[in-house]
PDB file of N, CA and C in Angstrom:
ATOM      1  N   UNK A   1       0.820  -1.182   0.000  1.00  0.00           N
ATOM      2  CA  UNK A   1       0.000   0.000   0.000  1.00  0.00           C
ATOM      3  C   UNK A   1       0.871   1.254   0.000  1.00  0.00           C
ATOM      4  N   UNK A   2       2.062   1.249   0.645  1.00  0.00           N
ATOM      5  CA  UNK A   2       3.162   2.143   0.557  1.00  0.00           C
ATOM      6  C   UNK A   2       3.152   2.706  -0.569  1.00  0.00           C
ATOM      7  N   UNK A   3       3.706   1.597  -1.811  1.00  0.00           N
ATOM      8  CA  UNK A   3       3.745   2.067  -2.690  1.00  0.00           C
ATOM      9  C   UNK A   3       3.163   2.877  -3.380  1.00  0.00           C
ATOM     10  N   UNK A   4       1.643   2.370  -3.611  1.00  0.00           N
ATOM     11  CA  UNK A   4       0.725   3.256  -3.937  1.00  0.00           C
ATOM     12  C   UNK A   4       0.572   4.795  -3.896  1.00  0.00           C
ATOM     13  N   UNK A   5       0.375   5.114  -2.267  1.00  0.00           N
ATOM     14  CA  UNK A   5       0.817   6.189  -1.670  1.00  0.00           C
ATOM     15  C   UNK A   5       1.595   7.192  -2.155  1.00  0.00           C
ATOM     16  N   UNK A   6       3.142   6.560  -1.832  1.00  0.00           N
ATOM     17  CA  UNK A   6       4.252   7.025  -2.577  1.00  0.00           C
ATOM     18  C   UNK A   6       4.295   7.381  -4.453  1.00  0.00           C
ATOM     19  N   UNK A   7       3.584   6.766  -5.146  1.00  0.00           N
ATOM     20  CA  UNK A   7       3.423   6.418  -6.671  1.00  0.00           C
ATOM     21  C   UNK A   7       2.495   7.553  -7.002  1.00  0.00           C
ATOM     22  N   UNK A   8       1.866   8.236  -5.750  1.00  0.00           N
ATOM     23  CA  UNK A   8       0.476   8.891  -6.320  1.00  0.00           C
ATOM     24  C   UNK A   8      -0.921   8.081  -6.692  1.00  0.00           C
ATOM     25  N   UNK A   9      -0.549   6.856  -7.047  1.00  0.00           N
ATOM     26  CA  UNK A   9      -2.039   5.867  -7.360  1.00  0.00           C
ATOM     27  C   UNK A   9      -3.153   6.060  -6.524  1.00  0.00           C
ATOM     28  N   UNK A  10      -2.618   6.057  -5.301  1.00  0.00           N
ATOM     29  CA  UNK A  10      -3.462   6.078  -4.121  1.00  0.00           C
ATOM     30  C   UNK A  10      -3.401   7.569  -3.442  1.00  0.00           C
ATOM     31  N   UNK A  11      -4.397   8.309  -2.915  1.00  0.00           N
ATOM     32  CA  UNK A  11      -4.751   9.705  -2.029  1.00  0.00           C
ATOM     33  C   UNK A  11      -4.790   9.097  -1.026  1.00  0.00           C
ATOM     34  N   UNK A  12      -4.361   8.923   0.304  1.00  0.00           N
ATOM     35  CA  UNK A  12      -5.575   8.798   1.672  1.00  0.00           C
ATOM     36  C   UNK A  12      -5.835  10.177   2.081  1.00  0.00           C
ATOM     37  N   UNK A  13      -5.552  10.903   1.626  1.00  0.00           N
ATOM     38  CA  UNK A  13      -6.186  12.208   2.229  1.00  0.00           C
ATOM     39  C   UNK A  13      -7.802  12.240   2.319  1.00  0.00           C
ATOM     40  N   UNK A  14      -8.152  13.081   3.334  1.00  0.00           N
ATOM     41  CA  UNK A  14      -9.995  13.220   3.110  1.00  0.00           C
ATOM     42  C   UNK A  14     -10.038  14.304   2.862  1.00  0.00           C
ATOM     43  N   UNK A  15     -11.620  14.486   2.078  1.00  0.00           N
ATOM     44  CA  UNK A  15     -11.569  16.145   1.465  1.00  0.00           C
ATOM     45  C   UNK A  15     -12.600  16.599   2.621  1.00  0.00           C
ATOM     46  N   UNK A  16     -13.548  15.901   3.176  1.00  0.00           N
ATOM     47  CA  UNK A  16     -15.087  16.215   3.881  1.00  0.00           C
ATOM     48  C   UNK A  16     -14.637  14.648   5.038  1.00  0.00           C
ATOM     49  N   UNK A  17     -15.946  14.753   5.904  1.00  0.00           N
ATOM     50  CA  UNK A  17     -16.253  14.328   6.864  1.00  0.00           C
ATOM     51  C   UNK A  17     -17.148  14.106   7.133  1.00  0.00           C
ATOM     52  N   UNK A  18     -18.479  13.489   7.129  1.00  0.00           N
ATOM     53  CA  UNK A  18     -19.938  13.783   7.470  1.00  0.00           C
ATOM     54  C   UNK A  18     -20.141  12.614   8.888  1.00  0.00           C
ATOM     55  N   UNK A  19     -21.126  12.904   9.531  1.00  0.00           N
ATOM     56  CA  UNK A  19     -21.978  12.295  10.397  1.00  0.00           C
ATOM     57  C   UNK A  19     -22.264  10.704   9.817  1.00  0.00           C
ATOM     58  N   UNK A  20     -22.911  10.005  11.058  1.00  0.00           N
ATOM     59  CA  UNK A  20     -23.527   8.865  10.406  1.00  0.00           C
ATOM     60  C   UNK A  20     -24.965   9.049   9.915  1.00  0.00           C
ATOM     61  N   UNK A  21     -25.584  10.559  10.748  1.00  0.00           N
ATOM     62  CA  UNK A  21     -26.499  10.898  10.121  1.00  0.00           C
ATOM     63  C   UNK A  21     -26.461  12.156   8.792  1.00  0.00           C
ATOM     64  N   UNK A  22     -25.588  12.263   8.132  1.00  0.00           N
ATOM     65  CA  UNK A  22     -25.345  12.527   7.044  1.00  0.00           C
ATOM     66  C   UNK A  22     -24.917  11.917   5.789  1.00  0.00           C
ATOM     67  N   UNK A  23     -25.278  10.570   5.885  1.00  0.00           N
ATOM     68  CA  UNK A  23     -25.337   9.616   4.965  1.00  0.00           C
ATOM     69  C   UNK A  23     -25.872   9.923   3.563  1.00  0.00           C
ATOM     70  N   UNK A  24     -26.974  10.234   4.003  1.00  0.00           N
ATOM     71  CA  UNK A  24     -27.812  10.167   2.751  1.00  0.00           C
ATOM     72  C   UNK A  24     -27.533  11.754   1.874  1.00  0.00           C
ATOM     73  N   UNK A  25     -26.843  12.397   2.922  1.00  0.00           N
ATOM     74  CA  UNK A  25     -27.015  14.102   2.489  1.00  0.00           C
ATOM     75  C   UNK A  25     -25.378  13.688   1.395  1.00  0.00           C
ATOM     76  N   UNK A  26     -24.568  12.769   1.888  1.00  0.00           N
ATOM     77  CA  UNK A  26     -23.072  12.760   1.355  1.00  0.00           C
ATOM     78  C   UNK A  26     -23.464  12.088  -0.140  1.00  0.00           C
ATOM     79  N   UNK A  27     -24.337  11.116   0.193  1.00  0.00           N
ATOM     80  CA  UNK A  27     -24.601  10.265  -1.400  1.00  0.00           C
ATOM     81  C   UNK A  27     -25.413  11.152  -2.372  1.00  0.00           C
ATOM     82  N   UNK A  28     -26.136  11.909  -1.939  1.00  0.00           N
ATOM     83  CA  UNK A  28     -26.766  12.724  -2.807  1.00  0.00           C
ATOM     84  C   UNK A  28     -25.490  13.928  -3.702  1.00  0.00           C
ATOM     85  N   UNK A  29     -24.462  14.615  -2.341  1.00  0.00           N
ATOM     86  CA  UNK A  29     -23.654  15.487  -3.382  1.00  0.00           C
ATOM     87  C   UNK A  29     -22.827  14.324  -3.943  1.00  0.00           C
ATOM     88  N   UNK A  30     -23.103  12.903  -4.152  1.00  0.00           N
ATOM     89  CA  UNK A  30     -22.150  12.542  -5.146  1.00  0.00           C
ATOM     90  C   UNK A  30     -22.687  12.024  -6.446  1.00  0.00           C
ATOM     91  N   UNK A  31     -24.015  11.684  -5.804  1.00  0.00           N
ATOM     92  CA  UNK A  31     -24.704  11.701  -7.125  1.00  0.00           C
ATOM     93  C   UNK A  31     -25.125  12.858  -7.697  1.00  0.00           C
ATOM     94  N   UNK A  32     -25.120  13.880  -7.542  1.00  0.00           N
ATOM     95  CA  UNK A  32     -25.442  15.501  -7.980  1.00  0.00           C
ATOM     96  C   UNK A  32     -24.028  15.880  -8.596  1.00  0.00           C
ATOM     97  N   UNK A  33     -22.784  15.004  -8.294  1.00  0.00           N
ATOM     98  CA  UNK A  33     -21.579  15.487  -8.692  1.00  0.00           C
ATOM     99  C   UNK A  33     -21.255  17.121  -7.796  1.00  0.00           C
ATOM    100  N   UNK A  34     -21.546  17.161  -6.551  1.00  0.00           N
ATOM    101  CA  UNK A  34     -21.360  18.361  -6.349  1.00  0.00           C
ATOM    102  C   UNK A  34     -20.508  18.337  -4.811  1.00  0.00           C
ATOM    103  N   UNK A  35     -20.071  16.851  -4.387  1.00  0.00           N
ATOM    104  CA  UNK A  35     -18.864  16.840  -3.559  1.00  0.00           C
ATOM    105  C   UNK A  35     -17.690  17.026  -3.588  1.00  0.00           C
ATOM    106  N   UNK A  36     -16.793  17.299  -2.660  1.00  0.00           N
ATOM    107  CA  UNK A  36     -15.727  18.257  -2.723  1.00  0.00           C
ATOM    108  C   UNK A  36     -14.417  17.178  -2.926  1.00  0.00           C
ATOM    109  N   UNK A  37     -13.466  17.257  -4.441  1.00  0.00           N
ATOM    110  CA  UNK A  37     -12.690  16.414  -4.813  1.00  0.00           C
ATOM    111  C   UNK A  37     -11.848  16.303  -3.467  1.00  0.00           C
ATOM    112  N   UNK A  38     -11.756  14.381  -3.821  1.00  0.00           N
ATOM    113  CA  UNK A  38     -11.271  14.105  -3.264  1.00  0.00           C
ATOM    114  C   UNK A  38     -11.819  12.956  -2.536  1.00  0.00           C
ATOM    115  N   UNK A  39     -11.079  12.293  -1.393  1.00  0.00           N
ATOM    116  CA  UNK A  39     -12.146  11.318  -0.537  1.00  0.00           C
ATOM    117  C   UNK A  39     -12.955  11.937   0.626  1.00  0.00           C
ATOM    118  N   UNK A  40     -14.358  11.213   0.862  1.00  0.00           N
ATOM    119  CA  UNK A  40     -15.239  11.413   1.632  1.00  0.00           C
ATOM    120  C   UNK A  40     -15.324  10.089   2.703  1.00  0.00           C
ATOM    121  N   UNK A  41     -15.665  10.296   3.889  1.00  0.00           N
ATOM    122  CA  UNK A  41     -15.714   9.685   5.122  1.00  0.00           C
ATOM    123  C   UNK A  41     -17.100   9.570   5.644  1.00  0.00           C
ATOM    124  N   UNK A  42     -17.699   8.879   6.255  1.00  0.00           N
ATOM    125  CA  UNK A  42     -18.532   8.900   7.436  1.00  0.00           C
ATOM    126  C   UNK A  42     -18.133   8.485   8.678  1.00  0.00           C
ATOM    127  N   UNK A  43     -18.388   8.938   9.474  1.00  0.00           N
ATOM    128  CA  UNK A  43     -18.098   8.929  10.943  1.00  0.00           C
ATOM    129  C   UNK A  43     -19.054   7.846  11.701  1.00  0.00           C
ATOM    130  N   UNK A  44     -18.736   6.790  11.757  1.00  0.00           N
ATOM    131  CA  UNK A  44     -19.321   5.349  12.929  1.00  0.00           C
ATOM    132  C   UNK A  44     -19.201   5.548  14.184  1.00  0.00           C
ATOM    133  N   UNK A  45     -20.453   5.968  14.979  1.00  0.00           N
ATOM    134  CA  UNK A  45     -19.079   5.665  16.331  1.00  0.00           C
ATOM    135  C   UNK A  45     -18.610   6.608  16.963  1.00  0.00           C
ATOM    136  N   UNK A  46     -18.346   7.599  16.546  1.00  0.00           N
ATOM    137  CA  UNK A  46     -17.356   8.761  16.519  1.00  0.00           C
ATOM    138  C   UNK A  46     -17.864  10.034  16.775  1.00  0.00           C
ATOM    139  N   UNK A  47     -17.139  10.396  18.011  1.00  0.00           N
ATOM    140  CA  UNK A  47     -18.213  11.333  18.454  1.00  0.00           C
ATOM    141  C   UNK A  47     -18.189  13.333  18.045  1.00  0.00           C
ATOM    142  N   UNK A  48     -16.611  13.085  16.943  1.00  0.00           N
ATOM    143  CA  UNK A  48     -16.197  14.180  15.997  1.00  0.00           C
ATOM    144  C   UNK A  48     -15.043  14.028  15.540  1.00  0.00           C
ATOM    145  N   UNK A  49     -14.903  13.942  14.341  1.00  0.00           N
ATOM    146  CA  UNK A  49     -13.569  13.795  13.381  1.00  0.00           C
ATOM    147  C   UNK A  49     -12.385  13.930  14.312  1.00  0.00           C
ATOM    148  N   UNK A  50     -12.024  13.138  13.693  1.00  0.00           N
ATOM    149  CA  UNK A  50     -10.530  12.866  14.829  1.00  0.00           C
ATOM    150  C   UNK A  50     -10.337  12.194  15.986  1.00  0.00           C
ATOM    151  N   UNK A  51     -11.746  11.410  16.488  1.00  0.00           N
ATOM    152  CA  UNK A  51     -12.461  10.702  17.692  1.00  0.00           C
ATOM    153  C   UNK A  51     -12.329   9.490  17.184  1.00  0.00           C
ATOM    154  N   UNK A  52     -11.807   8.514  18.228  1.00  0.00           N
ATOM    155  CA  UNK A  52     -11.846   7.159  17.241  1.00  0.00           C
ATOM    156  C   UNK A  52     -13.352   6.608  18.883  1.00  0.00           C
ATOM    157  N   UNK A  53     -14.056   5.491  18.291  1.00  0.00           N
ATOM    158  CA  UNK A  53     -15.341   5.487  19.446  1.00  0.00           C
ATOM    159  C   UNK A  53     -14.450   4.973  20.637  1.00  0.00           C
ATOM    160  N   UNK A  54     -15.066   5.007  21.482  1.00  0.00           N
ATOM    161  CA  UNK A  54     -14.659   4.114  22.917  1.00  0.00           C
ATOM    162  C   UNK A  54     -15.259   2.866  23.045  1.00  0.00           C
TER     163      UNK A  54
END
């Protein structure tokens, strides 16, 4: 996976962040094409970006 990374093939960067209750709001800007390049996340668990759950 390094490689990847390193090669450019692969981003792990995130562009957004949403809720678990922003599910449906995240699939819509991607089917509208109107999410922000890059990768998108949802949050499980998590009680704000950067929170891993307890």
């Amino acid at each position: 996976m390094n490689e990847l990374v390193i090669s450019g093939q692969v981003d792990p960067c995130l562009s957004a962040t949403y809720s678990f209750d922003e599910i449906g709001h995240a699939h819509q800007l991607m089917h509208d094409n109107q999410h922000p390049y890059g990768n998108m996340a949802c949050l499980v668990n998590a009680t704000e970006p950067g929170r891993a759950p307890k």
